[in-house]
Protein backbone atom coordinates (compact mmCIF):
# COMPACT_ATOMS: atom_id res chain seq x y z
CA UNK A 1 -2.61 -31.50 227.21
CA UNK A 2 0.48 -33.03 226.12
CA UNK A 3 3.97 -31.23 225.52
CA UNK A 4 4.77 -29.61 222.13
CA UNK A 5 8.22 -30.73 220.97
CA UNK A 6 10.35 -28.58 219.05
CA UNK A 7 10.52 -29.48 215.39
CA UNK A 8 12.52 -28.24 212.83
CA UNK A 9 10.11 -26.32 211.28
CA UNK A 10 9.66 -24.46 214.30
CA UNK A 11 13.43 -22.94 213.96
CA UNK A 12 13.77 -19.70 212.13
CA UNK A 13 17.18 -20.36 211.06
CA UNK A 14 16.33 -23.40 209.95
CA UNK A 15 13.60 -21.76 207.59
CA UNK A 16 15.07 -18.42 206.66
CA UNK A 17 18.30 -20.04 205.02
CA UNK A 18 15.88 -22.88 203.40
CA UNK A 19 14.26 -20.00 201.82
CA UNK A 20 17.14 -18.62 201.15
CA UNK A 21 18.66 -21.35 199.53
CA UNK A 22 15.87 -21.90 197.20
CA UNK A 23 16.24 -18.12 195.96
CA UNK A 24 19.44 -18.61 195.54
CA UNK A 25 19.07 -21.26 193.12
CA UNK A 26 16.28 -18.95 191.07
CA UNK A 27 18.16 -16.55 190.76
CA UNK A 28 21.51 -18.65 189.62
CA UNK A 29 19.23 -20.51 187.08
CA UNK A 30 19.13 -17.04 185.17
CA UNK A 31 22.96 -17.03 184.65
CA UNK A 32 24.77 -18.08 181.59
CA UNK A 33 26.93 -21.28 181.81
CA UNK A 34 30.24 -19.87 182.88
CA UNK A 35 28.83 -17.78 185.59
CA UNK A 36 26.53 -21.17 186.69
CA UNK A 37 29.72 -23.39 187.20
CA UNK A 38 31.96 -21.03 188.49
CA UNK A 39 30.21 -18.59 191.01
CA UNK A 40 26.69 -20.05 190.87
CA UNK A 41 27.52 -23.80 191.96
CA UNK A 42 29.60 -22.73 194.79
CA UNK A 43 27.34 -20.16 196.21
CA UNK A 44 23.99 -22.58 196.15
CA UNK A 45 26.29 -25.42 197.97
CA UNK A 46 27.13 -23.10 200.58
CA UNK A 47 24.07 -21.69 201.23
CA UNK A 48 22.43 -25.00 200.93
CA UNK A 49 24.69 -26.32 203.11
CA UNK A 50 23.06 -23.20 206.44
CA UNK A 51 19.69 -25.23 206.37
CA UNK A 52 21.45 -29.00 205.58
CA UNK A 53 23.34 -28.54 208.80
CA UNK A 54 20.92 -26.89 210.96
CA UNK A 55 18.69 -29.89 209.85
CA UNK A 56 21.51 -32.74 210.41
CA UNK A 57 22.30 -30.79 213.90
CA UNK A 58 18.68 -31.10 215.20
CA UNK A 59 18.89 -34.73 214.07
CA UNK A 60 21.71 -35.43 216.50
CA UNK A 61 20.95 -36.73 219.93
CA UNK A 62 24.06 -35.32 221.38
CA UNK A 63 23.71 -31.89 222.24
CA UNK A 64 27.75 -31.52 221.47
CA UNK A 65 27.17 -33.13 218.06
CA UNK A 66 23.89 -30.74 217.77
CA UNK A 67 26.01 -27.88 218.42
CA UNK A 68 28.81 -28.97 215.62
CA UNK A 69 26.77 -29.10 213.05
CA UNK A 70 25.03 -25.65 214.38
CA UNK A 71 28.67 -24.22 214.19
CA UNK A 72 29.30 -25.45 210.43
CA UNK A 73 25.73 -23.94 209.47
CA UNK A 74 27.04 -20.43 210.74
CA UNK A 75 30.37 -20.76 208.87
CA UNK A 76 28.46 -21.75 206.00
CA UNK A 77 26.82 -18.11 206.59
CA UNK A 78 30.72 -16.73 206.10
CA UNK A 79 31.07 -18.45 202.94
CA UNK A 80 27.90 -17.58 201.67
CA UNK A 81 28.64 -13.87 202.19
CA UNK A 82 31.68 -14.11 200.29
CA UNK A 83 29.88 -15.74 197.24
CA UNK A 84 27.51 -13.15 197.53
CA UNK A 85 29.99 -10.37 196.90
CA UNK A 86 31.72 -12.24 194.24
CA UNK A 87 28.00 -12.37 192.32
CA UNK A 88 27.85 -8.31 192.91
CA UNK A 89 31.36 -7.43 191.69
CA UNK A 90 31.14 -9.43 188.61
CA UNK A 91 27.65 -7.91 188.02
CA UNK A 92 25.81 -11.08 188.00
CA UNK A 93 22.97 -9.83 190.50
CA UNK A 94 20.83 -7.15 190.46
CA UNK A 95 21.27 -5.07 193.34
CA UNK A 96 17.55 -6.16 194.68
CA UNK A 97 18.91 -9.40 194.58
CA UNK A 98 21.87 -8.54 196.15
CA UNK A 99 19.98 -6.58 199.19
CA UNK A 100 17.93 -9.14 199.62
CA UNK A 101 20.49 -11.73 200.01
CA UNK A 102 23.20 -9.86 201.98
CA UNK A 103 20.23 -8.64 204.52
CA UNK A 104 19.28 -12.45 204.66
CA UNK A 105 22.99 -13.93 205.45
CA UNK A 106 23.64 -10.91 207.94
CA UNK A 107 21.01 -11.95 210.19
CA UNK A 108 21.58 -15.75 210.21
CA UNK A 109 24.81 -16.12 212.84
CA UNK A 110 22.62 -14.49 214.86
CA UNK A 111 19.85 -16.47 214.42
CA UNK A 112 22.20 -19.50 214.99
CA UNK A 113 23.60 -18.20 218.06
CA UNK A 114 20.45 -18.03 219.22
CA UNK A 115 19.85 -21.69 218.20
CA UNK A 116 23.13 -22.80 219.96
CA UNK A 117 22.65 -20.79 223.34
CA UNK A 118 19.00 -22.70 223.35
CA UNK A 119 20.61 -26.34 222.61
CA UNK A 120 23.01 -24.95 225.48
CA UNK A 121 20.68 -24.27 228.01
CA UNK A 122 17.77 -26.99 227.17
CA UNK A 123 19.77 -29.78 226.53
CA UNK A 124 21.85 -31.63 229.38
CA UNK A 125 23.83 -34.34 227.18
């Protein structure tokens, strides 16, 4: 039997913030135009941006250039959070919607940490 290489697919970071991202953008479609390029545009760039760089990272053949992007994804996390809080105080999310995401984004830099101390330890270059 041959080995099973990790793909991306396989990374739950990597799928929790794609999900994410894609609620994100549902629920931003549903806001009128001033909230959409103000709030909304930032907020689905930087959570697009968690599962973008997780993907780019585990493109990389470095495991230093892996680990870069896996940094960026988790500060992406940080921005998203803000965003997030913006949305609530200016009532544009329902507070389901703003459960959902916050419980979401609080579990990611974990999840990436996680994702970083495996590069770490698997990886010798």
């Amino acid at each position: 039997m041959g080995n099973k290489y990790l793909q991306l697919n396989d990374i739950n970071a990597y799928k929790v913030s794609f999900s994410l991202s894609n609620h994100v953008w549902d629920v931003v479609l549903e806001w009128d135009i001033l909230a959409k390029r103000t709030i909304g545009e930032q907020f689905i760039r930087a959570v697009d941006s968690i599962s973008a760089n997780i993907a780019e990272g585990f493109g990389r053949f470095n495991k230093k250039d892996k680990i870069r992007f896996y940094y960026i994804a988790r500060a992406s996390v940080f921005e998203s959070l803000d965003w997030n809080e913006k949305a609530k105080n200016r009532n544009l999310l329902k507070k389901d919607q703003y459960d959902y995401i916050l419980g979401q984004l609080k579990n990611l830099p974990k999840e990436i940490n996680h994702l970083i101390g495996y590069t770490n330890k698997n990886l010798s270059i």
